[in-house]
Protein backbone atom coordinates (compact mmCIF):
# COMPACT_ATOMS: atom_id res chain seq x y z
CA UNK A 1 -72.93 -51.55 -7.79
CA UNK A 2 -73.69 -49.09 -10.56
CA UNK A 3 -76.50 -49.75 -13.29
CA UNK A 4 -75.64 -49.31 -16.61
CA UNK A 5 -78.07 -46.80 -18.53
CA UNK A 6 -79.11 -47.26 -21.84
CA UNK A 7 -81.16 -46.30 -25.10
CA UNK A 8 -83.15 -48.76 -27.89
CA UNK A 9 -81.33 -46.96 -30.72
CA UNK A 10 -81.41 -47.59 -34.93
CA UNK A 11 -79.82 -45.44 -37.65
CA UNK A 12 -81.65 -44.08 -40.18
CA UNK A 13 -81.89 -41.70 -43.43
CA UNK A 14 -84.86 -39.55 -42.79
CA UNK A 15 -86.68 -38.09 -45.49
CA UNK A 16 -86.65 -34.10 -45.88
CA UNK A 17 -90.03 -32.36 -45.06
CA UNK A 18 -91.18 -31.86 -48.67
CA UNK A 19 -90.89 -35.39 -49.16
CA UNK A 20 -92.36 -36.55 -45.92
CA UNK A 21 -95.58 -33.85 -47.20
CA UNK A 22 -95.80 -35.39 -50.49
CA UNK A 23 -96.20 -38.96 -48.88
CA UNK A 24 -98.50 -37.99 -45.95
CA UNK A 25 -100.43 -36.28 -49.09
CA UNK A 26 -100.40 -39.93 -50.80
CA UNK A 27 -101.45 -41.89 -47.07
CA UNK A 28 -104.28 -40.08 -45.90
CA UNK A 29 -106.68 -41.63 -48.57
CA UNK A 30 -105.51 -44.81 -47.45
CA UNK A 31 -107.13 -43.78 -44.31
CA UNK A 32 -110.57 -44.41 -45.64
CA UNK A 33 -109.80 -47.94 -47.24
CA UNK A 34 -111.76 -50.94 -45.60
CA UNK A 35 -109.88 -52.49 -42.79
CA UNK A 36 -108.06 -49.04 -42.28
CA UNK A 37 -109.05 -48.53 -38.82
CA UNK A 38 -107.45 -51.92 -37.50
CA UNK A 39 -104.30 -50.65 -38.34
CA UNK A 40 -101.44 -48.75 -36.34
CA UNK A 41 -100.66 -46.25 -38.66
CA UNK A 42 -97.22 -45.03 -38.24
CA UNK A 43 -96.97 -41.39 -37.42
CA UNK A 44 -95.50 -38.86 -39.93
CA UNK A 45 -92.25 -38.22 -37.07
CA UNK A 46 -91.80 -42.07 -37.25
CA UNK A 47 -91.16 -42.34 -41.02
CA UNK A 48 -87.54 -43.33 -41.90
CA UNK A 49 -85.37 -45.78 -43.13
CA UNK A 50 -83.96 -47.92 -41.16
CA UNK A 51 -79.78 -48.95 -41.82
CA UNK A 52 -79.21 -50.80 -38.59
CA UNK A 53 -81.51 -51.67 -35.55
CA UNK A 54 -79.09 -51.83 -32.56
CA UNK A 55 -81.58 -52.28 -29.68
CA UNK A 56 -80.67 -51.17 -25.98
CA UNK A 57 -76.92 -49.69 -26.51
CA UNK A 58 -75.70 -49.20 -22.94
CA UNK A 59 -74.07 -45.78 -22.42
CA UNK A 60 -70.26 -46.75 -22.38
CA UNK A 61 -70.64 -47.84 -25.58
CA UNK A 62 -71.85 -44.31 -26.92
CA UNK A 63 -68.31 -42.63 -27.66
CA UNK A 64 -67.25 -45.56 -29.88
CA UNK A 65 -70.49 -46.35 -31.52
CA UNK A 66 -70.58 -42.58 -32.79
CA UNK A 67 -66.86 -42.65 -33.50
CA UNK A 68 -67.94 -45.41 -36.04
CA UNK A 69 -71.04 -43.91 -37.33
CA UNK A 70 -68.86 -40.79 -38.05
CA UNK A 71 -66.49 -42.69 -40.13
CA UNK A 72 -69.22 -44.66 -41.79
CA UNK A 73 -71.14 -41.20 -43.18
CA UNK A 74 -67.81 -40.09 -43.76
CA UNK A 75 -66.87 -42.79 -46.53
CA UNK A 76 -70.07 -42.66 -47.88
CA UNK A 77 -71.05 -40.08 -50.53
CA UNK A 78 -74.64 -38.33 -50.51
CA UNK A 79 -76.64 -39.92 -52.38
CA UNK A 80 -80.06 -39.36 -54.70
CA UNK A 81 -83.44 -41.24 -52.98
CA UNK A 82 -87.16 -41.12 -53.87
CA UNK A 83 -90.12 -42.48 -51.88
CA UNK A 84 -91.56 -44.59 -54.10
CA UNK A 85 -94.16 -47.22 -54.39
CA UNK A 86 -95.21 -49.71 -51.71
CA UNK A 87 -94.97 -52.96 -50.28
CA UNK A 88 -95.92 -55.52 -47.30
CA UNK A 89 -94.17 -57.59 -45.10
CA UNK A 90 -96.51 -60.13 -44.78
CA UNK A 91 -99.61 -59.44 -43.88
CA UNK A 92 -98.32 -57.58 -40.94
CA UNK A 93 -96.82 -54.11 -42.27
CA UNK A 94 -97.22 -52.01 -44.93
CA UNK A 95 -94.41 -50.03 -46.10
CA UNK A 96 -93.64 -47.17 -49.09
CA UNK A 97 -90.29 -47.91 -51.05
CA UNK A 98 -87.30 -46.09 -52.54
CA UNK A 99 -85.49 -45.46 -55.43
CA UNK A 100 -82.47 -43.75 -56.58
CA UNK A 101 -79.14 -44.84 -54.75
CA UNK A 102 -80.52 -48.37 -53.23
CA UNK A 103 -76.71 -49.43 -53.78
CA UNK A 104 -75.24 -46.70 -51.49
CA UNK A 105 -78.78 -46.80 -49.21
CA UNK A 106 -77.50 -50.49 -48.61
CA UNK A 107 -73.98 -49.79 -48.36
CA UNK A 108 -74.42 -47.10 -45.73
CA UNK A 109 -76.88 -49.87 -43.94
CA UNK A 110 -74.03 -52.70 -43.80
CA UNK A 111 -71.63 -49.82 -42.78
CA UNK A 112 -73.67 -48.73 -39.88
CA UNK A 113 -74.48 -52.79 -38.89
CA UNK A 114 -70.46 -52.76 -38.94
CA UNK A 115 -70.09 -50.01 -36.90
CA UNK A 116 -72.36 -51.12 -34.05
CA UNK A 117 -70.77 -54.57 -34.25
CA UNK A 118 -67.49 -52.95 -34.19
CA UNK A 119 -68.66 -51.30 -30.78
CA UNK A 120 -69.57 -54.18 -29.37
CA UNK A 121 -73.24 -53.83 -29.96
CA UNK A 122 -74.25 -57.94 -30.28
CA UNK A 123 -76.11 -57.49 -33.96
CA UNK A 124 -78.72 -60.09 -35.68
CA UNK A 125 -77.10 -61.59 -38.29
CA UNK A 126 -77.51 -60.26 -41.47
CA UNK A 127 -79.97 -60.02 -44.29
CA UNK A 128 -80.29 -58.34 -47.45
CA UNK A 129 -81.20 -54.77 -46.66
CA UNK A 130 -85.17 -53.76 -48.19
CA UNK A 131 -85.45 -50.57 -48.06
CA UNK A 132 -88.56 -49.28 -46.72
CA UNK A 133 -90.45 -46.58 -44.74
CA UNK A 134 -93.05 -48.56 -42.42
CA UNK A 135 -96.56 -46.62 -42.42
CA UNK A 136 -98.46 -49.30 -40.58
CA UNK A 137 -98.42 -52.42 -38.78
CA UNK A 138 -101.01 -54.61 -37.95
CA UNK A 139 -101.35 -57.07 -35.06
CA UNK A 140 -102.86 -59.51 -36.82
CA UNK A 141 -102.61 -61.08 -40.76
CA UNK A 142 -104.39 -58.73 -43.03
CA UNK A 143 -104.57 -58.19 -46.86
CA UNK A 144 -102.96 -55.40 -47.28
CA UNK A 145 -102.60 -55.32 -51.31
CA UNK A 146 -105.62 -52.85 -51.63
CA UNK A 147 -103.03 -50.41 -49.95
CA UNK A 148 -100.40 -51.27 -51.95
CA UNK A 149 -102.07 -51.34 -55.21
CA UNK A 150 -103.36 -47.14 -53.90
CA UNK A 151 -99.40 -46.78 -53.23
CA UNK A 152 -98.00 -48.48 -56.74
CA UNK A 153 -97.86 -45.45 -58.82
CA UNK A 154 -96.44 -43.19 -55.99
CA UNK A 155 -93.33 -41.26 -56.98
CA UNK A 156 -92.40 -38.79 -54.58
CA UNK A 157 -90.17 -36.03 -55.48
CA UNK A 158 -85.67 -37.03 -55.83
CA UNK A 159 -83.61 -35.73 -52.69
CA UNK A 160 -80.05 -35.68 -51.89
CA UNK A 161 -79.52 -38.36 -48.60
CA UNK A 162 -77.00 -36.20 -47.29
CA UNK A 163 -76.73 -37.89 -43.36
CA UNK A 164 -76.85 -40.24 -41.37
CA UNK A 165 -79.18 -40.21 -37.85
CA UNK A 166 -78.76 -42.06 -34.60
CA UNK A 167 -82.06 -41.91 -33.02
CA UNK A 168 -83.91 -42.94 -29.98
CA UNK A 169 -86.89 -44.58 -30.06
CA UNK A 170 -88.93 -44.29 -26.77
CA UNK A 171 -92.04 -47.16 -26.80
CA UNK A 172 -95.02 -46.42 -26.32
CA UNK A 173 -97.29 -47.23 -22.66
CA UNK A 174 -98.99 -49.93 -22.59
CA UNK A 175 -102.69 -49.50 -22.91
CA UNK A 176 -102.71 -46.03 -23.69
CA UNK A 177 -104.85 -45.69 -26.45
CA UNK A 178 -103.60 -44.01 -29.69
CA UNK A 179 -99.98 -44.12 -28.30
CA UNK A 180 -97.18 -44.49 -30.16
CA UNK A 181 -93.55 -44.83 -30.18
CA UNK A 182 -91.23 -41.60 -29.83
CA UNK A 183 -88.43 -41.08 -31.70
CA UNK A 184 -85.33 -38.19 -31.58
CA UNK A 185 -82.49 -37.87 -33.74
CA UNK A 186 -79.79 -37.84 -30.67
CA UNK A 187 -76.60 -37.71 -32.97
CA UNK A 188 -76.65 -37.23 -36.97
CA UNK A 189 -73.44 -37.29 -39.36
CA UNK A 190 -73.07 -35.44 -42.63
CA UNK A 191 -72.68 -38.17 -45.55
CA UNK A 192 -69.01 -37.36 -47.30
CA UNK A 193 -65.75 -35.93 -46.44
């Protein structure tokens, strides 16, 4: 009997290194707010946004869920995008925003949910898209307005979203200290024909 190998995969826009500067630029104060230090603060190679969470895609199901992702970029055109802002979930993550092509960012994020359903990835059902680039989480309720009130008049520099990025996200080990999740951009599609 063989065993089926898979990934815990999501597709993403990724922010260009100039951007991802300017925001770790805006972040690192945040650092030094009260309550700071019983945060997980997402590292700089985990900031994107999210289209579709897919969870563990089994490796069969590769060559079909990348002939749809392909297609998806395809139809969509590149788009403008700004990190901008911030926001909470809760009291349990803390997030910067976006602005510029939210339409398209959310078009591109039901097109890639499609795709993986389309593959025969089983999909949570859906809900309106926020975009948002998570910078920290916490395990617990906490008020986290002091860091969005530091984030509200954040405008990062406009970019062209010009792809789309399958990537792997490796958890981190339990009880390590300071660990944190992994991520690699296994497959990534040019937006447009």
């Amino acid at each position: 009997m063989s065993s089926t190998r898979s990934q815990r995969l999501f597709a993403a826009v990724l922010p260009p290194g100039p951007a991802a500067d300017e925001l770790a630029g805006a972040v690192a104060p945040l650092h030094r707010l009260p309550g700071a230090a019983d945060l997980r603060w997402t590292a700089r190679a985990g900031w994107h946004y999210t289209l579709a969470f897919l969870g563990n895609v089994d490796e069969e199901l590769m060559p079909e869920l990348c002939t749809r992702l392909a297609r998806a970029a395809r139809r969509t055109e590149p788009f403008p995008l700004r990190i901008r802002g911030g926001g909470r979930f809760d009291g349990r993550a803390l997030w910067a925003g976006a602005e510029g092509g939210l339409g398209t960012l959310r078009l591109l994020a039901q097109r890639a949910s499609a795709a993986a359903r389309k593959s025969g990835i089983p999909m949570e059902e859906h809900r309106r898209h926020t975009p948002h680039l998570t910078l920290a989480r916490s395990r617990a309720q906490a008020d986290l307005s002091p860091y969005t009130a530091a984030l509200e008049g954040f405008e990062g520099i406009w970019w062209e979203a010009g792809e789309i990025g399958l990537v792997r996200s490796d958890l981190p080990v339990d009880g390590v200290p300071g660990e944190q999740p992994r991520y690699e951009v296994v497959r990534a599609w040019p937006l447009g024909r």
